[in-house]
Protein backbone atom coordinates (compact mmCIF):
# COMPACT_ATOMS: atom_id res chain seq x y z
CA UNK A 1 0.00 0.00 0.00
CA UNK A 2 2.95 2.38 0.65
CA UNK A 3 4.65 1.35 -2.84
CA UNK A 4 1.07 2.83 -3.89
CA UNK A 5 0.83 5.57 -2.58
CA UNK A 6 4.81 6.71 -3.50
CA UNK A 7 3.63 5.69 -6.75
CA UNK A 8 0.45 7.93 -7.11
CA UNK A 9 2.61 11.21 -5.87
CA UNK A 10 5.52 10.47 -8.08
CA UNK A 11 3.15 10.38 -11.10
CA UNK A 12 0.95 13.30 -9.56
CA UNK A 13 4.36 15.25 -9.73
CA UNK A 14 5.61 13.99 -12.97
CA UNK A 15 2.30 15.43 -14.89
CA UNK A 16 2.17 18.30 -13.22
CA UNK A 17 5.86 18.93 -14.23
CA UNK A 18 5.02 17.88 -17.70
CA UNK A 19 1.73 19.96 -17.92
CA UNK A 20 4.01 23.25 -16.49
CA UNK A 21 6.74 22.71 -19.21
CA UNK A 22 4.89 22.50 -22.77
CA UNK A 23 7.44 24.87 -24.72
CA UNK A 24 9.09 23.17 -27.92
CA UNK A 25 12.63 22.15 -27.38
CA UNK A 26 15.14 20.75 -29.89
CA UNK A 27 16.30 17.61 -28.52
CA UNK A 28 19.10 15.44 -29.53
CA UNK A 29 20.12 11.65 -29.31
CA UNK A 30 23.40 11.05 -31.10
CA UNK A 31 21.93 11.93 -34.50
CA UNK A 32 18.15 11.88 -34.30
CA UNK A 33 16.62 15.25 -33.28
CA UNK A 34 13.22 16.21 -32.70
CA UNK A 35 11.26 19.00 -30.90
CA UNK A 36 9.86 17.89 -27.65
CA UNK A 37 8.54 19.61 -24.38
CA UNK A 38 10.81 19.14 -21.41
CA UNK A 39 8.20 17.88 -19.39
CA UNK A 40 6.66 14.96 -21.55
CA UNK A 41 10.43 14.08 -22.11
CA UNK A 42 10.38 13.98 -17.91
CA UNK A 43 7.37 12.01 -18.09
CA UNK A 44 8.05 9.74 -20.83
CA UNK A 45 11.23 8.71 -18.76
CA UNK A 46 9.84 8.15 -15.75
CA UNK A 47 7.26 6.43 -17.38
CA UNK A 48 9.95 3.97 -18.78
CA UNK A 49 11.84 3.77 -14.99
CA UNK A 50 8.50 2.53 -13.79
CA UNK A 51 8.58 -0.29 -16.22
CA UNK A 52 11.89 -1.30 -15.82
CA UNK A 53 11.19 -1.38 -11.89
CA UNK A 54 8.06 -3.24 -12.02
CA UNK A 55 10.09 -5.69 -14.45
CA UNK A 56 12.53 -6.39 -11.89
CA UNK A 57 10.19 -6.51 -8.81
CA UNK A 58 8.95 -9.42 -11.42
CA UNK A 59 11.72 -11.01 -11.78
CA UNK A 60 12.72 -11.18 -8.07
CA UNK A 61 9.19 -12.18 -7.64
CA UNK A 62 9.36 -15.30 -9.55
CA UNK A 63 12.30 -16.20 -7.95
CA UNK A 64 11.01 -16.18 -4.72
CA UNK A 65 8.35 -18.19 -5.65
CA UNK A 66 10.16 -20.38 -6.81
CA UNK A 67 12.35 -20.90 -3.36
CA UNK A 68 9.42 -21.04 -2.08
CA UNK A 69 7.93 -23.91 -3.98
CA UNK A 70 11.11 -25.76 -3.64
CA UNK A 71 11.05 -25.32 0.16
CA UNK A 72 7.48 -26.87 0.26
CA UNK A 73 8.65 -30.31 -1.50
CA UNK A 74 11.33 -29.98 0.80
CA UNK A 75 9.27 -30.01 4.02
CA UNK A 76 6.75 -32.41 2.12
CA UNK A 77 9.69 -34.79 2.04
CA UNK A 78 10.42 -34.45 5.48
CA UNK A 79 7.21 -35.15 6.50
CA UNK A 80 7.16 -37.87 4.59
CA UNK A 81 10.94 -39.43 6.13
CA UNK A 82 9.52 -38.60 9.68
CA UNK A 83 6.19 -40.57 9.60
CA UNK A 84 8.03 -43.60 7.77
CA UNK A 85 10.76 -43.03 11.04
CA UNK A 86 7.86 -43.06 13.22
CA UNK A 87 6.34 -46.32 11.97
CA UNK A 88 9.71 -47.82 12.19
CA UNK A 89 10.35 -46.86 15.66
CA UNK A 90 6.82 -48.47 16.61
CA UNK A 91 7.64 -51.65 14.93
CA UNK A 92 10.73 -51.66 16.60
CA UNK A 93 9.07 -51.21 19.94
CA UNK A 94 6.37 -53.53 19.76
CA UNK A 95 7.60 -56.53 17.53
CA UNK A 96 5.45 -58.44 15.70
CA UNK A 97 2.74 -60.56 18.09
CA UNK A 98 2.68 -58.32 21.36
CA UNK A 99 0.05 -56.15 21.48
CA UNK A 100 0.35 -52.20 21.59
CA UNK A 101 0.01 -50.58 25.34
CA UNK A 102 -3.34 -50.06 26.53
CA UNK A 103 -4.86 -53.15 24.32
CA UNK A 104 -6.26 -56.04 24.86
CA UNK A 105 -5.01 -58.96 22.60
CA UNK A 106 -7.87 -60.62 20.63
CA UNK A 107 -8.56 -64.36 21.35
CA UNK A 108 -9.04 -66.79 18.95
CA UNK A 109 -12.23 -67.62 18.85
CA UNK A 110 -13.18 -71.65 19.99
CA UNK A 111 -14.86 -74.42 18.93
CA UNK A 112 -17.32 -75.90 20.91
């Protein structure tokens, strides 16, 4: 919400700059020239600086998504080691025939 807001005065400022400064100018890039107001020149480059930021908030973006995705296989995977260490550790504890604390072992049922 604050990037917003910075965002909405720095453009509020840029236009008003551009709308103050609307005499002609020659202006010159190597060998191109054209006549151009000061302030849409401001404008148009800020306007370009805001979409070279918002392509690298982007880009930083997708790579922390994408840490972020690993991390969550990588705690799904631990999850996944600790309950098979858990059922090891039971079977380990209770070997095969004694019953678990607290049970009762089931009687075969006899014939009459």
């Amino acid at each position: 919400m604050l990037r917003l807001l910075i965002l909405v005065i720095l453009l509020a400022v840029l236009i008003v700059f551009a709308l103050s400064n609307t005499d002609l100018e020659p202006i010159w890039l190597v060998s191109f020239g054209w006549h151009l107001s000061i302030g849409t020149l401001v404008l148009g480059v800020g306007v370009v600086a805001l979409l070279f930021g918002f392509l690298i908030g982007l880009i930083g973006d997708m790579q922390q998504r994408s840490r972020a995705r690993r991390a969550e296989q990588h705690v799904r995977t631990l999850e996944s080691q600790l309950v098979e260490l858990h059922q090891r550790l039971d079977r380990l504890q209770n070997p095969a025939g004694s019953p678990l604390p607290g049970t009762t072992p089931i009687q075969p049922a006899q014939k009459v």
